[in-house]
PDB file of N, CA and C in Angstrom:
ATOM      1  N   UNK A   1       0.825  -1.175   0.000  1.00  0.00           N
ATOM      2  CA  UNK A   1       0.000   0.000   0.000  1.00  0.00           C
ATOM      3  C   UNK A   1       0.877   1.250   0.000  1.00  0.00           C
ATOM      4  N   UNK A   2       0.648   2.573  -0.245  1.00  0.00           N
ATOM      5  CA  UNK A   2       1.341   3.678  -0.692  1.00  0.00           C
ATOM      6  C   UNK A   2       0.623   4.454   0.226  1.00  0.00           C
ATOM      7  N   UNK A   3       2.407   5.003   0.919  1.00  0.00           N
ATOM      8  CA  UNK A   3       1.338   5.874   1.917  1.00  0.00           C
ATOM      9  C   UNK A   3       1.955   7.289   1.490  1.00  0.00           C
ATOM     10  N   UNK A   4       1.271   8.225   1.275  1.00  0.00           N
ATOM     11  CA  UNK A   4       1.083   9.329   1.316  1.00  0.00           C
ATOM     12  C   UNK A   4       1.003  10.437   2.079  1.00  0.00           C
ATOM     13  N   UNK A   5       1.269   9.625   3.701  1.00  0.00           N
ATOM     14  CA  UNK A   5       1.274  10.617   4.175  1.00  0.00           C
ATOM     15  C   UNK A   5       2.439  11.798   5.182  1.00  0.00           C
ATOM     16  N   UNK A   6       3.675  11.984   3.828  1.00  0.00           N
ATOM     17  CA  UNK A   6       4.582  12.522   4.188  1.00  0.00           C
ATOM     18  C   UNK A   6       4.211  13.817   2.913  1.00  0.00           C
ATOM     19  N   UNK A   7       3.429  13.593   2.457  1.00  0.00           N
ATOM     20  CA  UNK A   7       2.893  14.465   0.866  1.00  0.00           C
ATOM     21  C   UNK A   7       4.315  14.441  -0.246  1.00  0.00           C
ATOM     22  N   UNK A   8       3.644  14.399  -1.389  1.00  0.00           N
ATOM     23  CA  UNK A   8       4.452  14.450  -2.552  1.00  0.00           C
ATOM     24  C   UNK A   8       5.980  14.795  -2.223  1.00  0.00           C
ATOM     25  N   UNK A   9       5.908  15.759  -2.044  1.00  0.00           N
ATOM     26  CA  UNK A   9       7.118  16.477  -1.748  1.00  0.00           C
ATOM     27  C   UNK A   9       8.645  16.162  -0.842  1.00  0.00           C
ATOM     28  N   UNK A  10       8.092  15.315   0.284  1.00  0.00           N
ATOM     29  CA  UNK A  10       8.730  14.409   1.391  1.00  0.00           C
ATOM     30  C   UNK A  10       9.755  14.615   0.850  1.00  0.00           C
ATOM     31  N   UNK A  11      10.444  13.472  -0.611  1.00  0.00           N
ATOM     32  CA  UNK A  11      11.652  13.124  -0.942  1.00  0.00           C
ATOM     33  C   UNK A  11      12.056  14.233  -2.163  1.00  0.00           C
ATOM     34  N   UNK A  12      11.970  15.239  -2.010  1.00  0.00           N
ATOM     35  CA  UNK A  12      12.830  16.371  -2.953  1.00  0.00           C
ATOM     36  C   UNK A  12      13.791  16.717  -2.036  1.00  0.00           C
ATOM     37  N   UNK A  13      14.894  17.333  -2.557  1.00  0.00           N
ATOM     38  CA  UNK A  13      16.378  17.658  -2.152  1.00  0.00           C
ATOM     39  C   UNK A  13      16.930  18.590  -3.371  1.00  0.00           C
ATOM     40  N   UNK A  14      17.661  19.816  -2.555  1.00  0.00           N
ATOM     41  CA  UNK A  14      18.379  20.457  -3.491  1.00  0.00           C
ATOM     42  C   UNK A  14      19.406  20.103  -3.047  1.00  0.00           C
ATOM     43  N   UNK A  15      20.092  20.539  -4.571  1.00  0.00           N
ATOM     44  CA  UNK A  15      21.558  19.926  -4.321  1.00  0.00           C
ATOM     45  C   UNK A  15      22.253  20.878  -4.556  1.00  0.00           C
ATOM     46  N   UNK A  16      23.786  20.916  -4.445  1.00  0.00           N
ATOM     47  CA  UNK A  16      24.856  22.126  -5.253  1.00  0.00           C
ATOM     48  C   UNK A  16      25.835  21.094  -5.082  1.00  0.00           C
ATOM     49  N   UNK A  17      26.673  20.946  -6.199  1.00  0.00           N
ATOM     50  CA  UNK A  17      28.128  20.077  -6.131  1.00  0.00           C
ATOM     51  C   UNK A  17      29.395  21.201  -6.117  1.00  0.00           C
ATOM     52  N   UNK A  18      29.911  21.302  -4.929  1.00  0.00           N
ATOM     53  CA  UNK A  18      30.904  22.001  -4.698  1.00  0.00           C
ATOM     54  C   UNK A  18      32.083  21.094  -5.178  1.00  0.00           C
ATOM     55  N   UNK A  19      33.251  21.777  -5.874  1.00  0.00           N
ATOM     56  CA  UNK A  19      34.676  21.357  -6.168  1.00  0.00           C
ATOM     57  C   UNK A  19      35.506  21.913  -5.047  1.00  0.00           C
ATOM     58  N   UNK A  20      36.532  21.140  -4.055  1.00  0.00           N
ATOM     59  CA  UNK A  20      37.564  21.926  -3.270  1.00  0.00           C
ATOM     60  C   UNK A  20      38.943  21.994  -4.237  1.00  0.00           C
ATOM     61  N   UNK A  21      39.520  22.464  -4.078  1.00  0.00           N
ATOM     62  CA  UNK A  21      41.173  22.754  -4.330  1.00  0.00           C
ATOM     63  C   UNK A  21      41.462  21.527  -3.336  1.00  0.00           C
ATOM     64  N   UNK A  22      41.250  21.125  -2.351  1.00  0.00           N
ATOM     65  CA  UNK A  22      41.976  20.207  -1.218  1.00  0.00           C
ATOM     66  C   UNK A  22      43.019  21.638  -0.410  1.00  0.00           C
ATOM     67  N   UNK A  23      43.675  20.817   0.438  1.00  0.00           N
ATOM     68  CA  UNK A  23      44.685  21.171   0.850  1.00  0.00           C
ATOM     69  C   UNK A  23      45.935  22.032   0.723  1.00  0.00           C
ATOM     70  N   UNK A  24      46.397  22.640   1.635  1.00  0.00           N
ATOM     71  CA  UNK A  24      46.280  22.656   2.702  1.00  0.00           C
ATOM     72  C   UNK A  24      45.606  24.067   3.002  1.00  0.00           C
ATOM     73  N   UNK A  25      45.341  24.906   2.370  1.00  0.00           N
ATOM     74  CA  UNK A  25      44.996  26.059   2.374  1.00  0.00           C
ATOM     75  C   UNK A  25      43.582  26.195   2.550  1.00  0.00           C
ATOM     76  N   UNK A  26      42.623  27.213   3.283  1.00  0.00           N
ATOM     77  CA  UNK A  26      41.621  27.229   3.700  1.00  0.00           C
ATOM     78  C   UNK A  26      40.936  28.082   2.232  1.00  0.00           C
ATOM     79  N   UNK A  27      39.460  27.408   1.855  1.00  0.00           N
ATOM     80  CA  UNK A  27      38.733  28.233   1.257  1.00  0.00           C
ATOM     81  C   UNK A  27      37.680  28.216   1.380  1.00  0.00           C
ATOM     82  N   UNK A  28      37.451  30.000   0.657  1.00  0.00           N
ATOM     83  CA  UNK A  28      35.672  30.052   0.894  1.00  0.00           C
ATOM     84  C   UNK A  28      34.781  30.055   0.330  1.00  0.00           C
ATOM     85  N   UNK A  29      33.814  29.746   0.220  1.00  0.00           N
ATOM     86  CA  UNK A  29      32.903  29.498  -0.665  1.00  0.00           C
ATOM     87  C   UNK A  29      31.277  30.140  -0.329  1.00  0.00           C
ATOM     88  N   UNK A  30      31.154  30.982  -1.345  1.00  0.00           N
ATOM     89  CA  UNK A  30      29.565  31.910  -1.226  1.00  0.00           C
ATOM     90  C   UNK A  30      28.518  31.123  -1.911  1.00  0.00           C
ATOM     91  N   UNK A  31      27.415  30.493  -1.758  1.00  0.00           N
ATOM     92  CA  UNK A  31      26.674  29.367  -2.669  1.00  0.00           C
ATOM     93  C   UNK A  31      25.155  30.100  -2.470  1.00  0.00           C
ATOM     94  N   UNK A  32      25.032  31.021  -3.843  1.00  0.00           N
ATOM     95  CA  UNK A  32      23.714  31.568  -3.580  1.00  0.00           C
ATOM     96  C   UNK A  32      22.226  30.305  -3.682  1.00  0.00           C
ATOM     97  N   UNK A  33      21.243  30.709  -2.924  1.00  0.00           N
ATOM     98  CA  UNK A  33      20.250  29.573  -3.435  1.00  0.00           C
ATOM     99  C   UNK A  33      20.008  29.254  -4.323  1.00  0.00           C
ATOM    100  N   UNK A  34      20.008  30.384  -6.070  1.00  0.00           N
ATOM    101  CA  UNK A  34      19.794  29.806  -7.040  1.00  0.00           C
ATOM    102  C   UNK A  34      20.565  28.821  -7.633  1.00  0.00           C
ATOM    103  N   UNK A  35      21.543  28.580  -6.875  1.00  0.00           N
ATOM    104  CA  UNK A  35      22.578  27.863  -7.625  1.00  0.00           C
ATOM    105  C   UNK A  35      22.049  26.253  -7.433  1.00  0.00           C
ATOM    106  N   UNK A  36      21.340  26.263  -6.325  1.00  0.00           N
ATOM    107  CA  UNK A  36      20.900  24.717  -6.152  1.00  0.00           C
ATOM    108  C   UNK A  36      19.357  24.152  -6.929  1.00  0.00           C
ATOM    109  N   UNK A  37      19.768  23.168  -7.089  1.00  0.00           N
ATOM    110  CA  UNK A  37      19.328  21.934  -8.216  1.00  0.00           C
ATOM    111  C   UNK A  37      18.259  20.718  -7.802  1.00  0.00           C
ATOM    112  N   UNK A  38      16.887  21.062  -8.591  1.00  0.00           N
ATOM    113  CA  UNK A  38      16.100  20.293  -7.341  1.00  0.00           C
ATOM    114  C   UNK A  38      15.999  18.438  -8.005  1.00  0.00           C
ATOM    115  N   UNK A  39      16.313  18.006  -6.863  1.00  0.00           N
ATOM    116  CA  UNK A  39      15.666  16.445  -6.813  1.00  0.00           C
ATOM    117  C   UNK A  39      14.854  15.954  -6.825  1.00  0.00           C
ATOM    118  N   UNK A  40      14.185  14.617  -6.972  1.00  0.00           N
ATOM    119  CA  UNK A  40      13.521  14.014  -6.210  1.00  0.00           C
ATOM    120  C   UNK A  40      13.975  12.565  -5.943  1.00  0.00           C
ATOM    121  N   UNK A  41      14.311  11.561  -5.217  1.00  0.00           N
ATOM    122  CA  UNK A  41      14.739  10.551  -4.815  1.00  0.00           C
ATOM    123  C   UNK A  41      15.835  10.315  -5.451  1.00  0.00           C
ATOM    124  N   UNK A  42      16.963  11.336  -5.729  1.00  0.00           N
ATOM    125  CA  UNK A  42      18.053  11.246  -6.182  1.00  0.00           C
ATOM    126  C   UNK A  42      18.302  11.683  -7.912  1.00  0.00           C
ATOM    127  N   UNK A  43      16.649  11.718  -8.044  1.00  0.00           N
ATOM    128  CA  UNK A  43      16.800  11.954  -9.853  1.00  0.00           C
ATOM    129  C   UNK A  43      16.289  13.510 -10.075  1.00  0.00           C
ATOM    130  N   UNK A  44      17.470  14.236 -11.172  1.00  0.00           N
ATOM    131  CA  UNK A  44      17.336  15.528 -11.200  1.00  0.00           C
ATOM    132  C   UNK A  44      16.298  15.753 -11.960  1.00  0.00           C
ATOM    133  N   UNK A  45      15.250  16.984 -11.432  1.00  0.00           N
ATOM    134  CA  UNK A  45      14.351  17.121 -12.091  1.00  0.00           C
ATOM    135  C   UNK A  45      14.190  18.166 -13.200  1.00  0.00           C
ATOM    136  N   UNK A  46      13.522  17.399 -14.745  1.00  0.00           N
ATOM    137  CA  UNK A  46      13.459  18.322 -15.475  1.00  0.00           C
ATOM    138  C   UNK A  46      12.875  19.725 -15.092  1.00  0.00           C
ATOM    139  N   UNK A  47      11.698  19.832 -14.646  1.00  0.00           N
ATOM    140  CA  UNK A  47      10.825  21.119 -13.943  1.00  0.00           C
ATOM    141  C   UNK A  47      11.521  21.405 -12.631  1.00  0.00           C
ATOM    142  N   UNK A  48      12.716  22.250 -12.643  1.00  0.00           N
ATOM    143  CA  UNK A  48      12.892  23.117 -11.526  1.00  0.00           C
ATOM    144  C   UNK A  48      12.143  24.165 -11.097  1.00  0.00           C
ATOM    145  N   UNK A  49      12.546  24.439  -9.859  1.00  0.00           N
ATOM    146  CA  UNK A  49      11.667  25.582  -8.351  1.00  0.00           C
ATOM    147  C   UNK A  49      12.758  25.639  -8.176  1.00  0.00           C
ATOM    148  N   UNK A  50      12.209  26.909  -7.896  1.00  0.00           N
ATOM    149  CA  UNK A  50      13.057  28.142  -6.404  1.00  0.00           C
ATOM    150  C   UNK A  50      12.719  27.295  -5.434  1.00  0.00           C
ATOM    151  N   UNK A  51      13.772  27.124  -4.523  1.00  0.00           N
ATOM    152  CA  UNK A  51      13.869  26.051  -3.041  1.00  0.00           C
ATOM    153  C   UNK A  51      13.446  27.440  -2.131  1.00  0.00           C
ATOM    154  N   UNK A  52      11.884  26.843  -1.555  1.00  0.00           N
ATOM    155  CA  UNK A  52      11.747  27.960  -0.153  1.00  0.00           C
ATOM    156  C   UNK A  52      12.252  27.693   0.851  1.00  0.00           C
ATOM    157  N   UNK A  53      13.344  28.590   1.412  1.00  0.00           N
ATOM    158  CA  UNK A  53      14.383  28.701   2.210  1.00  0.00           C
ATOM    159  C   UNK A  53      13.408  28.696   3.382  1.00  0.00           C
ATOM    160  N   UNK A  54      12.042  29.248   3.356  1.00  0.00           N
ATOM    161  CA  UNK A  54      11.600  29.091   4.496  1.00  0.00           C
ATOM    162  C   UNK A  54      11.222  27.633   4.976  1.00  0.00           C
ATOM    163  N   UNK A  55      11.173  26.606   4.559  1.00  0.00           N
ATOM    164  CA  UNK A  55      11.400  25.190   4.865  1.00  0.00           C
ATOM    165  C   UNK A  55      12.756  24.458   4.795  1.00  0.00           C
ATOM    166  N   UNK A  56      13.724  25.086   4.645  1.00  0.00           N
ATOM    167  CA  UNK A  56      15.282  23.942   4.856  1.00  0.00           C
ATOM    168  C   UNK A  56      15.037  23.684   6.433  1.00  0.00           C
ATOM    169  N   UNK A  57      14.938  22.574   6.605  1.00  0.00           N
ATOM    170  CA  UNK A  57      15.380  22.020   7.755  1.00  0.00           C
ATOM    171  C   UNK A  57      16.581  21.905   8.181  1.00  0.00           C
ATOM    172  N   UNK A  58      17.502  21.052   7.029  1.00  0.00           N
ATOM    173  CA  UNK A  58      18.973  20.928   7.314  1.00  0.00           C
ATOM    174  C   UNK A  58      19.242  20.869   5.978  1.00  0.00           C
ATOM    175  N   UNK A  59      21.156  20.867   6.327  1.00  0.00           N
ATOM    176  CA  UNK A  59      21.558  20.477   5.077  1.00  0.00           C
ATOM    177  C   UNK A  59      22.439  19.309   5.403  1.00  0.00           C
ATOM    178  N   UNK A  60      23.338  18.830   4.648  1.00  0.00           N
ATOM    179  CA  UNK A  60      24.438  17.776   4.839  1.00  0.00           C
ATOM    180  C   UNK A  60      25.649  18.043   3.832  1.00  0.00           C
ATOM    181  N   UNK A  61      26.546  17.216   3.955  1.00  0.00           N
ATOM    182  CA  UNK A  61      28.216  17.445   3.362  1.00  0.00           C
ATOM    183  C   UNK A  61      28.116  15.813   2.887  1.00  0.00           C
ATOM    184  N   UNK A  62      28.427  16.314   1.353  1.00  0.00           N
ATOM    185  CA  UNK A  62      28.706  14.227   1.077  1.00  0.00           C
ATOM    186  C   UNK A  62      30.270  14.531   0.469  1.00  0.00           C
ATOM    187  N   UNK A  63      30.765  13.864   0.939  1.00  0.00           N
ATOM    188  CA  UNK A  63      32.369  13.730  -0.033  1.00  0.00           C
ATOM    189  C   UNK A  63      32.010  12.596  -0.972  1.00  0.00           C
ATOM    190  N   UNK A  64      32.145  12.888  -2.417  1.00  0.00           N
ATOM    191  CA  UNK A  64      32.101  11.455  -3.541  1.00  0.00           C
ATOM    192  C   UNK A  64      32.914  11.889  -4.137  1.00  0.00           C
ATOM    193  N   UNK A  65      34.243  11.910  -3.730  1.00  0.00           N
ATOM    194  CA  UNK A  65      35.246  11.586  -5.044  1.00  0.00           C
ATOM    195  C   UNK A  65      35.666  10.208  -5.325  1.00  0.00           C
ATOM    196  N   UNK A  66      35.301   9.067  -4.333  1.00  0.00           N
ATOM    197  CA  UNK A  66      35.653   7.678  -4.602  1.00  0.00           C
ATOM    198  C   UNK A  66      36.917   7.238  -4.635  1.00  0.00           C
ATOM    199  N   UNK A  67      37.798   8.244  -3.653  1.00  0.00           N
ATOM    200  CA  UNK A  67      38.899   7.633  -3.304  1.00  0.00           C
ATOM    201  C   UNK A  67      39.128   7.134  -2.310  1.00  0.00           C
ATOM    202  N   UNK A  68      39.800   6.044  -1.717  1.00  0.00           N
ATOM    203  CA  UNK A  68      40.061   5.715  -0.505  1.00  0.00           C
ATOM    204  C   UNK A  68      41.489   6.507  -0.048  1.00  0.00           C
ATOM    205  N   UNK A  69      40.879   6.242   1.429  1.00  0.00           N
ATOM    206  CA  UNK A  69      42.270   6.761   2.275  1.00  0.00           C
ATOM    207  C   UNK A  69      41.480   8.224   3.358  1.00  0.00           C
ATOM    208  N   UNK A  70      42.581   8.561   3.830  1.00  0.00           N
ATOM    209  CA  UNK A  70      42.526   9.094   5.067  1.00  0.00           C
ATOM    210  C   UNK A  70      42.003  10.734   4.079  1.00  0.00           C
ATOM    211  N   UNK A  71      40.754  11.530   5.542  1.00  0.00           N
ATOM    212  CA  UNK A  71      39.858  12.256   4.774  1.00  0.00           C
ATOM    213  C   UNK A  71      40.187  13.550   5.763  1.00  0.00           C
ATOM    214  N   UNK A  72      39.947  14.758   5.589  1.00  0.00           N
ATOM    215  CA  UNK A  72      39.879  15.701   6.899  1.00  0.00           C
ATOM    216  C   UNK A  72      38.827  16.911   6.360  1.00  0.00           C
ATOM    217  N   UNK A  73      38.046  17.175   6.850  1.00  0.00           N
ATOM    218  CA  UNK A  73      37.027  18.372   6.892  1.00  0.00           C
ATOM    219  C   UNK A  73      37.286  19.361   7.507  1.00  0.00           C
ATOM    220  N   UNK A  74      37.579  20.405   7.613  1.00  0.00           N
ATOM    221  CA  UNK A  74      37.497  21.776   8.827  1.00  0.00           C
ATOM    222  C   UNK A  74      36.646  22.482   8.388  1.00  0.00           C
ATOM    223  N   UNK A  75      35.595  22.968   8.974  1.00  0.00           N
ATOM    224  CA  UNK A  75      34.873  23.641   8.589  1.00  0.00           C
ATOM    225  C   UNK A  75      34.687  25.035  10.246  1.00  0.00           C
ATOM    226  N   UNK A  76      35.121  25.786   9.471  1.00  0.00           N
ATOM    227  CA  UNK A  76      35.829  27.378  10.418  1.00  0.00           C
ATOM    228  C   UNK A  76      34.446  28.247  10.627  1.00  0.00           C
ATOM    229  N   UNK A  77      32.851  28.030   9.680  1.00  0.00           N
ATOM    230  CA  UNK A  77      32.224  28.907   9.853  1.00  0.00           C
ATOM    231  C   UNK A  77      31.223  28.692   8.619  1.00  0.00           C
ATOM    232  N   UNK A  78      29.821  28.726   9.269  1.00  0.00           N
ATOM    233  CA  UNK A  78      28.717  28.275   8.060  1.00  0.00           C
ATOM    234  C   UNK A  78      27.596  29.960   8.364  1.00  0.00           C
ATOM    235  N   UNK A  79      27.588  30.514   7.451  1.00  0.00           N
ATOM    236  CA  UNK A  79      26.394  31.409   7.486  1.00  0.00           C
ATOM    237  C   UNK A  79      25.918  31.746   6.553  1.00  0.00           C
ATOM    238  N   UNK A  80      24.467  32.634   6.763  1.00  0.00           N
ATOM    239  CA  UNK A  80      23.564  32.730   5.759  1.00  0.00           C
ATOM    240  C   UNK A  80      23.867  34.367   5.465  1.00  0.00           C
ATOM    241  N   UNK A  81      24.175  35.072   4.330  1.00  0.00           N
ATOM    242  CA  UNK A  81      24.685  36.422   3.855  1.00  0.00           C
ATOM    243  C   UNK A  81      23.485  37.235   2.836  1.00  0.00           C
ATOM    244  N   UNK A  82      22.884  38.124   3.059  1.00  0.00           N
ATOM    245  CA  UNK A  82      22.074  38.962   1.921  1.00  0.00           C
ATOM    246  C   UNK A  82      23.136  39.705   1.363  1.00  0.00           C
ATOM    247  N   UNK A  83      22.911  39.505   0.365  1.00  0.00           N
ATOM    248  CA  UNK A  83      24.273  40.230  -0.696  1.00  0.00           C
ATOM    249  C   UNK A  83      23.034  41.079  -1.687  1.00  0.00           C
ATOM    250  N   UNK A  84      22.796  42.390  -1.590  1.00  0.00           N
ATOM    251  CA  UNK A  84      22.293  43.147  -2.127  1.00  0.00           C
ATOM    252  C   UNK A  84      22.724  43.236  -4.000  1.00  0.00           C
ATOM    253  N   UNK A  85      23.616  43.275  -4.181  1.00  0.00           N
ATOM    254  CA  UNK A  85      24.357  43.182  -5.711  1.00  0.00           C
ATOM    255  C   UNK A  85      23.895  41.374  -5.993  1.00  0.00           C
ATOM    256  N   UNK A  86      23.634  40.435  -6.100  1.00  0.00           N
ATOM    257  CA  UNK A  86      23.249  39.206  -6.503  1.00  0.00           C
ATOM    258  C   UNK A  86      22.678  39.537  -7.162  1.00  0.00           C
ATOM    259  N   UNK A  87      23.292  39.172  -8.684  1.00  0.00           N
ATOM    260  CA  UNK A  87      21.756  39.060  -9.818  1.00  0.00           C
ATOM    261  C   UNK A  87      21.473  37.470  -9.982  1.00  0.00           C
ATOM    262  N   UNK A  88      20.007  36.977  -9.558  1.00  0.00           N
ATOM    263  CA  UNK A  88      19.418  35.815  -9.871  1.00  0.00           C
ATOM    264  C   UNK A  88      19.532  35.283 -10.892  1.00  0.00           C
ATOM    265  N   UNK A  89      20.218  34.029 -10.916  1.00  0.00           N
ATOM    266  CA  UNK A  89      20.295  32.705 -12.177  1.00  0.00           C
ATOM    267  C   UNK A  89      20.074  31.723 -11.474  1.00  0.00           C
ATOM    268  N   UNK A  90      19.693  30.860 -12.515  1.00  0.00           N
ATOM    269  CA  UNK A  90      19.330  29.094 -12.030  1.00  0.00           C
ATOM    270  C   UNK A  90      20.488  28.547 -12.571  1.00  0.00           C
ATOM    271  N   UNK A  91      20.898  27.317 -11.807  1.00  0.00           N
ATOM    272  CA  UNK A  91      22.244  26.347 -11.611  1.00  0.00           C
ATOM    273  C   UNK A  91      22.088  25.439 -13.115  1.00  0.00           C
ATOM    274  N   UNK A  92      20.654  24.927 -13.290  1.00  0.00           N
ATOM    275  CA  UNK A  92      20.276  24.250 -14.046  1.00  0.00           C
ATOM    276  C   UNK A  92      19.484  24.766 -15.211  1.00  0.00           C
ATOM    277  N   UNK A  93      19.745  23.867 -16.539  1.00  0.00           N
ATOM    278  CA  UNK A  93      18.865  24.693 -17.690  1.00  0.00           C
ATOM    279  C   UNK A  93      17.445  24.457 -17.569  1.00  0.00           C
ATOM    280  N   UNK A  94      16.738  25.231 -17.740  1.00  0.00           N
ATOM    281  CA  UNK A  94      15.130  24.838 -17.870  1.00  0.00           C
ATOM    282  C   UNK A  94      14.716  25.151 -19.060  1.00  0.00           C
ATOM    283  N   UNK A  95      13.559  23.182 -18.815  1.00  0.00           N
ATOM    284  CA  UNK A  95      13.045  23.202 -19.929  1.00  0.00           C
ATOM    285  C   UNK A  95      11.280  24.064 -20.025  1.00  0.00           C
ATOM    286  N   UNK A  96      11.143  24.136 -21.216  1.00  0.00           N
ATOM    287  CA  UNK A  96       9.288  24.289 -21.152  1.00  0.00           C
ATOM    288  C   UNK A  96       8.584  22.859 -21.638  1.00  0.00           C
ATOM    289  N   UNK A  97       8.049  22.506 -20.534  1.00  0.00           N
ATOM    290  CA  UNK A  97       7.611  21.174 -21.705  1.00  0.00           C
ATOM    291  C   UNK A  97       5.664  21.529 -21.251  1.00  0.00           C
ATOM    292  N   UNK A  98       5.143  20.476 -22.071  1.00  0.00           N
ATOM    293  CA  UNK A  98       3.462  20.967 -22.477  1.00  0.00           C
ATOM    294  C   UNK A  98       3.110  20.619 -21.309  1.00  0.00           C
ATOM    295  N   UNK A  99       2.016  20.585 -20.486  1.00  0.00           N
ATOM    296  CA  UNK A  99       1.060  20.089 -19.508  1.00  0.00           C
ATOM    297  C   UNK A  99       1.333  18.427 -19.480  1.00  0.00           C
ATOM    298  N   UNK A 100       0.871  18.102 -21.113  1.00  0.00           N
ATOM    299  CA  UNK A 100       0.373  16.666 -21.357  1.00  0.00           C
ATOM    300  C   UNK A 100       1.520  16.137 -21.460  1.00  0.00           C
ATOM    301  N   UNK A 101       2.992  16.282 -21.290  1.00  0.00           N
ATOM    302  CA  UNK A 101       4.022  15.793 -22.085  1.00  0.00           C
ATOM    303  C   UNK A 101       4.652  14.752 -20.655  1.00  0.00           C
ATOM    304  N   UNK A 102       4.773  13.692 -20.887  1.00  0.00           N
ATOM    305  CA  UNK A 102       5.135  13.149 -19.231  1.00  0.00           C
ATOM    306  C   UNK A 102       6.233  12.115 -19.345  1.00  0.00           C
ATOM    307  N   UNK A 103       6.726  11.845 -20.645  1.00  0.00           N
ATOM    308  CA  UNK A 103       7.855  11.476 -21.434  1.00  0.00           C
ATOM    309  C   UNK A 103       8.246  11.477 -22.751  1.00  0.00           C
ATOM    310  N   UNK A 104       9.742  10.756 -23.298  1.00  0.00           N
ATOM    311  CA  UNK A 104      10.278  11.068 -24.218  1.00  0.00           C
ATOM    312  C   UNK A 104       9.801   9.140 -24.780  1.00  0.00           C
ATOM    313  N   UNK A 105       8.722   9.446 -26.068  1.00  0.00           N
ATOM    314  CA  UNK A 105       9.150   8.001 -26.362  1.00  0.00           C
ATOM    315  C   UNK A 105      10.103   8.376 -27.357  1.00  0.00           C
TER     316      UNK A 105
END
């Protein structure tokens, strides 16, 4: 049976894939919201949204570069910045597709 009652939405996730330099030098990184990329159960969705910031609960840190061996994180300082000069873009291209259109045969 299918339960429904976490509503549609439950399993969406934005994403942003950050690149580091690595080591040893500290960097910073400004990641406006448009830059993030919406999900749903891991699959990127053609029809992107603006992520309402007024619902992030949390976020998380995944390392996938798929190397083994010894790992180190520092993280010196996480905050949220209004930057008045930001001109709005999306991370991802958007498409227009019809109402009725719900795949590619």
């Amino acid at each position: 049976m299918l339960d429904l009652s976490m509503g549609l939405t439950a399993n969406d996730q934005y994403h942003y894939p950050m690149f580091t330099r690595g080591g040893p030098y500290w960097q910073t990184v400004k990641i406006p919201f448009s830059k993030f990329y919406l999900s749903h159960k891991g699959t990127v969705q053609d029809k992107q949204s603006r992520m309402n910031i007024s619902e992030v609960g949390f976020f998380c840190i995944n390392l996938m570069d798929n190397v083994n061996g010894p790992f180190n994180l520092e993280i010196d300082n996480i905050a949220l910045l209004r930057d008045e000069n930001h001109q709005e873009e999306h991370a991802y291209e958007l498409y227009q597709l019809e109402d009725y259109v719900v795949g590619v045969y």
